[in-house]
Protein backbone atom coordinates (compact mmCIF):
# COMPACT_ATOMS: atom_id res chain seq x y z
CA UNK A 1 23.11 17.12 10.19
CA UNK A 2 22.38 15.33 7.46
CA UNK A 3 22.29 11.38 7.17
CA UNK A 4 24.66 8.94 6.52
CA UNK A 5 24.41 7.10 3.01
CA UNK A 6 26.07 4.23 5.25
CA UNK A 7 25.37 2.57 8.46
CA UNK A 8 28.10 2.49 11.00
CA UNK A 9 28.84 -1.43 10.64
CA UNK A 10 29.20 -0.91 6.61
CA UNK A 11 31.65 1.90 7.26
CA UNK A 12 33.68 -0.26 9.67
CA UNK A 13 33.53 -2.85 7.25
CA UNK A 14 34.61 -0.31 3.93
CA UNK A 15 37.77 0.27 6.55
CA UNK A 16 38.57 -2.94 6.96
CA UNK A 17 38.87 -3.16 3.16
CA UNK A 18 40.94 -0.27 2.96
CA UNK A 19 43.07 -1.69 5.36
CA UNK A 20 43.43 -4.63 3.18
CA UNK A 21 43.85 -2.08 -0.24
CA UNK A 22 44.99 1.05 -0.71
CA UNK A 23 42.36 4.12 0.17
CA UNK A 24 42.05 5.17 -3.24
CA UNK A 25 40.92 2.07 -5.13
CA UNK A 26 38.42 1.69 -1.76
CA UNK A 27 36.83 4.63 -2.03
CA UNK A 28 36.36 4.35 -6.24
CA UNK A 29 35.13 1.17 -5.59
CA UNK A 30 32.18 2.39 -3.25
CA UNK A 31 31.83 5.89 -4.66
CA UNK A 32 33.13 8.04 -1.38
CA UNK A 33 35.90 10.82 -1.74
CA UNK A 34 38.98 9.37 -0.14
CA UNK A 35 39.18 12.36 2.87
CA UNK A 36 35.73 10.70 3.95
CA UNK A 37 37.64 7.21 4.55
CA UNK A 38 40.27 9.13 6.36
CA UNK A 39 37.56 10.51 8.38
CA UNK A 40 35.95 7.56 9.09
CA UNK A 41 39.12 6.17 10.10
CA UNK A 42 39.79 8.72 12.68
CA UNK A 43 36.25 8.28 13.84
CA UNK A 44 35.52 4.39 13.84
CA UNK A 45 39.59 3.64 14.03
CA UNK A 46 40.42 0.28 15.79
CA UNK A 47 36.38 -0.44 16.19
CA UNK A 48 35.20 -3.57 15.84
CA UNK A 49 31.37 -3.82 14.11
CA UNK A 50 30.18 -4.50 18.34
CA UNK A 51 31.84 -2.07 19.42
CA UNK A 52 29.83 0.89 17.06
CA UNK A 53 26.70 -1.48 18.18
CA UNK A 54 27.58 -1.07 21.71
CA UNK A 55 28.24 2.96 20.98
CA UNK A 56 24.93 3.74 19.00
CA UNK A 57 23.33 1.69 21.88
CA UNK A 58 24.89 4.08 23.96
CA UNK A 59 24.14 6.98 22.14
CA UNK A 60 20.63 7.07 21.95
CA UNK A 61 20.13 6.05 25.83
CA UNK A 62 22.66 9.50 26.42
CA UNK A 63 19.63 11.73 24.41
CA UNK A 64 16.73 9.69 26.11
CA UNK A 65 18.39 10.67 29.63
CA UNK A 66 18.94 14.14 28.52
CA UNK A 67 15.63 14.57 27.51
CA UNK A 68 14.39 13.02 30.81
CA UNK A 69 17.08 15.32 32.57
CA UNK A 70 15.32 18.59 30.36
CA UNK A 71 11.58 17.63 31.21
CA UNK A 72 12.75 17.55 34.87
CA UNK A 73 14.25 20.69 34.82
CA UNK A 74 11.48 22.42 33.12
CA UNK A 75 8.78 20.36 35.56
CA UNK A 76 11.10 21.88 38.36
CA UNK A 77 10.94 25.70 37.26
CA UNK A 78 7.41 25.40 36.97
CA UNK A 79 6.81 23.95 40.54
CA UNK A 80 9.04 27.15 41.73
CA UNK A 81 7.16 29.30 39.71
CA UNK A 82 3.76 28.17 41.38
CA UNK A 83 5.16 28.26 44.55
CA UNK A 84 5.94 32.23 44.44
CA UNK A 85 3.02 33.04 43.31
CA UNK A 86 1.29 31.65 45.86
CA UNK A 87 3.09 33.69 48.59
């Protein structure tokens, strides 16, 4: 997927603007098509800059644990593995 020009605070902050102006003048001002405000509005809607803090905090501790979760898994199918063949 490819990256973000802006961080999740500045985006929260370009909505608060539009909230203040009109969509179209906000996104000629900072050079976005005005269906990626609308976007961001259904994604970072009613957020407060914290709150997407608190949810990339929250995001990258999900994909450590998963990857924790996968090495587990794969440490586990080993161990089984060993343990027929020595039968």
């Amino acid at each position: 997927m490819k990256k973000s020009h802006y961080t999740e605070e500045q985006i929260v902050l370009i909505l608060r603007e539009a909230e203040l102006t009109t969509v179209a003048a906000t996104a000629r001002k900072r050079g976005v098509a005005e269906q990626t405000i609308y976007r961001w509005r259904k994604q970072f809607g009613g957020m407060e800059v914290s709150d997407v803090r608190e949810l990339r905090r929250l995001r990258e501790e999900n994909a450590r644990l998963k990857k924790l979760v996968a090495e587990r898994d794969l440490e586990v199918e080993v161990m089984k593995e060993i343990q027929a063949k020595k039968w």
